[in-house]
N, C-alpha and C. Protein backbone atom coordinates (compact mmCIF):
# COMPACT_ATOMS: atom_id res chain seq x y z
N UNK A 1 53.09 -68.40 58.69
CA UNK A 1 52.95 -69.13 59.93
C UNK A 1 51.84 -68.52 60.76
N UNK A 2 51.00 -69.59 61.22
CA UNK A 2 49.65 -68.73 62.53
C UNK A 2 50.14 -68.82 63.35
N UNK A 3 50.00 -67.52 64.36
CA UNK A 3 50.72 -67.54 65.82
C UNK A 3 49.09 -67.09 66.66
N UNK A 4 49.46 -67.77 67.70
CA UNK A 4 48.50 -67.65 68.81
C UNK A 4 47.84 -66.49 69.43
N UNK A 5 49.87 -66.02 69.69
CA UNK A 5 49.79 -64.65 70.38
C UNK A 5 51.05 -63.85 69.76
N UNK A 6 51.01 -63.04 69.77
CA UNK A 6 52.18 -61.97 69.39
C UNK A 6 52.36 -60.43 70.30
N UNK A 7 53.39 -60.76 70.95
CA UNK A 7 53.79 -59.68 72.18
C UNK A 7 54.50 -58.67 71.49
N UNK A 8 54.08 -57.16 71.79
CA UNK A 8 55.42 -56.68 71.14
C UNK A 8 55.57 -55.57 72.14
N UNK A 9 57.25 -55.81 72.36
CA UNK A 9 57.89 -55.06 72.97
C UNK A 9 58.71 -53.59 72.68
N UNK A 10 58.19 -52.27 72.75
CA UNK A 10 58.03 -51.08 72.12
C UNK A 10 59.35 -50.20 72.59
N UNK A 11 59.57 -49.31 71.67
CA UNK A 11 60.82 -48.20 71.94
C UNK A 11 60.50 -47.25 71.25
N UNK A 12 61.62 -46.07 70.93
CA UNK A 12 61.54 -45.63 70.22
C UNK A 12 61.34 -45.78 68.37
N UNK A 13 62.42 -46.65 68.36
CA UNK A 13 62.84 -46.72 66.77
C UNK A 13 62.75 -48.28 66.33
N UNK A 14 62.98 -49.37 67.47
CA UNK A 14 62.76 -50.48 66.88
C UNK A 14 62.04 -51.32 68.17
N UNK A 15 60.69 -52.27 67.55
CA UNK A 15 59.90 -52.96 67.71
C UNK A 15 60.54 -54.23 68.17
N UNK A 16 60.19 -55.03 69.11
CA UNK A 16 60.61 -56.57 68.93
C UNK A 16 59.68 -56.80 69.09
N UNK A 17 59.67 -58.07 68.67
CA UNK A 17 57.84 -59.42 68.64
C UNK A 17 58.42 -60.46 68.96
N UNK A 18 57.46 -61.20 69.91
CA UNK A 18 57.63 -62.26 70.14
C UNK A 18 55.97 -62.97 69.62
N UNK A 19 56.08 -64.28 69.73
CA UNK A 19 55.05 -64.96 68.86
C UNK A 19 55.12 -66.54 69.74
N UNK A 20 54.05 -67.42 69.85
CA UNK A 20 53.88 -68.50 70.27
C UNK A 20 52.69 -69.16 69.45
N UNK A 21 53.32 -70.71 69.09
CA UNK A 21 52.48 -70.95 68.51
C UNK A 21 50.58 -71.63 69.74
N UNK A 22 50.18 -72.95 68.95
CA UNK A 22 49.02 -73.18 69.86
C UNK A 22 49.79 -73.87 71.47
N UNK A 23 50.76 -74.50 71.18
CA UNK A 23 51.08 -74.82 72.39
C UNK A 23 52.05 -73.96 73.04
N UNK A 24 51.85 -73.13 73.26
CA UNK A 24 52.46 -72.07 73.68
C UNK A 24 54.04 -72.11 73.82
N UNK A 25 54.62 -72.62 72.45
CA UNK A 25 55.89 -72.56 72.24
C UNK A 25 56.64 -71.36 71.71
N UNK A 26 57.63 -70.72 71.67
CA UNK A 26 58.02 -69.40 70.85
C UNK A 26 57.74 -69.77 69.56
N UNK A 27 57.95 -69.24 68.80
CA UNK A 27 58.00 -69.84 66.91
C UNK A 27 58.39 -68.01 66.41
N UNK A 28 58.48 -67.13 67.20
CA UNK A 28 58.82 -65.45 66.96
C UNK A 28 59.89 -64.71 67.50
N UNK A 29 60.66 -64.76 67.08
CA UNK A 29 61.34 -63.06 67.67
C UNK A 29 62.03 -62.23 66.82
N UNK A 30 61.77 -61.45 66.68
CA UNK A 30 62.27 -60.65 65.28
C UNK A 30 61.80 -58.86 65.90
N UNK A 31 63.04 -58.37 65.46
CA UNK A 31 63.10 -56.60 65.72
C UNK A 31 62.72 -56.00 63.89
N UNK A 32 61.85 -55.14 64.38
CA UNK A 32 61.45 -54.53 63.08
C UNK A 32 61.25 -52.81 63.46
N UNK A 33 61.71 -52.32 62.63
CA UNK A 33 61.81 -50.56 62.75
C UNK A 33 60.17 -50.41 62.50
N UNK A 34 60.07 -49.50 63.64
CA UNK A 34 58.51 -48.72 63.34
C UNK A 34 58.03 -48.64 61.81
N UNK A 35 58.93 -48.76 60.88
CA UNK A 35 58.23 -48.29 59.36
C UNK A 35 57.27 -49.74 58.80
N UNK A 36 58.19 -50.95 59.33
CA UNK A 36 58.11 -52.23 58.84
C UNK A 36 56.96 -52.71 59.25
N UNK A 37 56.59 -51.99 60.46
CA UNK A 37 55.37 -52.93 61.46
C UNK A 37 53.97 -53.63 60.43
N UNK A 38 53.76 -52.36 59.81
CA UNK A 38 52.36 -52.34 59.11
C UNK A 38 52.47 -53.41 58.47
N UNK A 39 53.32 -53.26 57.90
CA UNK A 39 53.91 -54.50 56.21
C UNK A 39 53.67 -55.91 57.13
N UNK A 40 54.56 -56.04 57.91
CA UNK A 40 54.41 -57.13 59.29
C UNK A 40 53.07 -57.68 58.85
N UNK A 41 52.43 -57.32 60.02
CA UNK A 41 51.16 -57.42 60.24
C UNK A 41 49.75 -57.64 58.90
N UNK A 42 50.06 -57.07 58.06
CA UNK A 42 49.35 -57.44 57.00
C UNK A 42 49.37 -58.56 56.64
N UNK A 43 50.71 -59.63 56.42
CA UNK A 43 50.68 -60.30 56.09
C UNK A 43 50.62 -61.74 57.05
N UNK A 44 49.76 -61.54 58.79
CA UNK A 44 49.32 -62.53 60.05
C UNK A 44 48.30 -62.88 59.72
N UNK A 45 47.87 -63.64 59.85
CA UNK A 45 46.28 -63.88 59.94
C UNK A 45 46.18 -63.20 61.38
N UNK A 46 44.51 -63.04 61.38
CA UNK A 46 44.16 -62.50 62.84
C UNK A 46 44.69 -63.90 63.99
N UNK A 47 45.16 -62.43 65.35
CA UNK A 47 45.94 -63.05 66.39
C UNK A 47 45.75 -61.67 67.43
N UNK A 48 45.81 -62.73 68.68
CA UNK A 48 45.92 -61.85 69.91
C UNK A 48 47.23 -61.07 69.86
N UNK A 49 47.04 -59.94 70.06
CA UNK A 49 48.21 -59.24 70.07
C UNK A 49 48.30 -57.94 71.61
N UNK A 50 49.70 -58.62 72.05
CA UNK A 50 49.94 -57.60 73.37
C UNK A 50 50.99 -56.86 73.46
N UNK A 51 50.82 -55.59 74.21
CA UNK A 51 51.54 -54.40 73.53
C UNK A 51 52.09 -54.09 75.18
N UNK A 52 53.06 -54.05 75.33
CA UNK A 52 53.90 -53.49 76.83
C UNK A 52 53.22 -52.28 76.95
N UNK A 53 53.44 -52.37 78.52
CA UNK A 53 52.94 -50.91 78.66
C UNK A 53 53.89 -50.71 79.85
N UNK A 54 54.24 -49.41 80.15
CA UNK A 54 55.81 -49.02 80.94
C UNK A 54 54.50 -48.44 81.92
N UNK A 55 54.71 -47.44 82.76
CA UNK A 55 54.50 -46.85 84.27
C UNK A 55 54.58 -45.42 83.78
N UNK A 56 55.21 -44.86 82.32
CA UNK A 56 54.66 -43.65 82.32
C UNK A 56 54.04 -43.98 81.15
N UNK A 57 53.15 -44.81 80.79
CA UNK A 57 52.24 -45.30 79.86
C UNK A 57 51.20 -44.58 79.97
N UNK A 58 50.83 -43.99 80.61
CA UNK A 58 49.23 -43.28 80.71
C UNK A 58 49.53 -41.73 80.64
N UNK A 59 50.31 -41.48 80.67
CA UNK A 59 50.83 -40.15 80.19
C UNK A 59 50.91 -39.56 78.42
């Protein structure tokens, strides 16, 4: 599936993604353990991808 955008929301141990397709509908949400991400992603075509950032993010 091509997704538009893909948000992912960060922790320690497990990842969530969210995904929208062109009309900015969901078509994503799925939790994946830090190991899985790579595997993930290999198999997107290129996509905007946004990554949370918390308030002690720059630390």
């Amino acid at each position: 599936m091509k997704f538009m955008r893909i948000a992912i929301d960060t922790s320690k141990h497990v990842f969530t993604f969210h995904g929208i397709d062109e009309q900015d509908r969901p078509t994503l949400r799925r939790e994946l353990k830090r190991s899985q991400v790579e595997a993930f992603f290999s198999k997107q075509e290129a996509t905007e991808v946004i990554l949370e950032a918390c308030g002690g993010s720059h630390h």
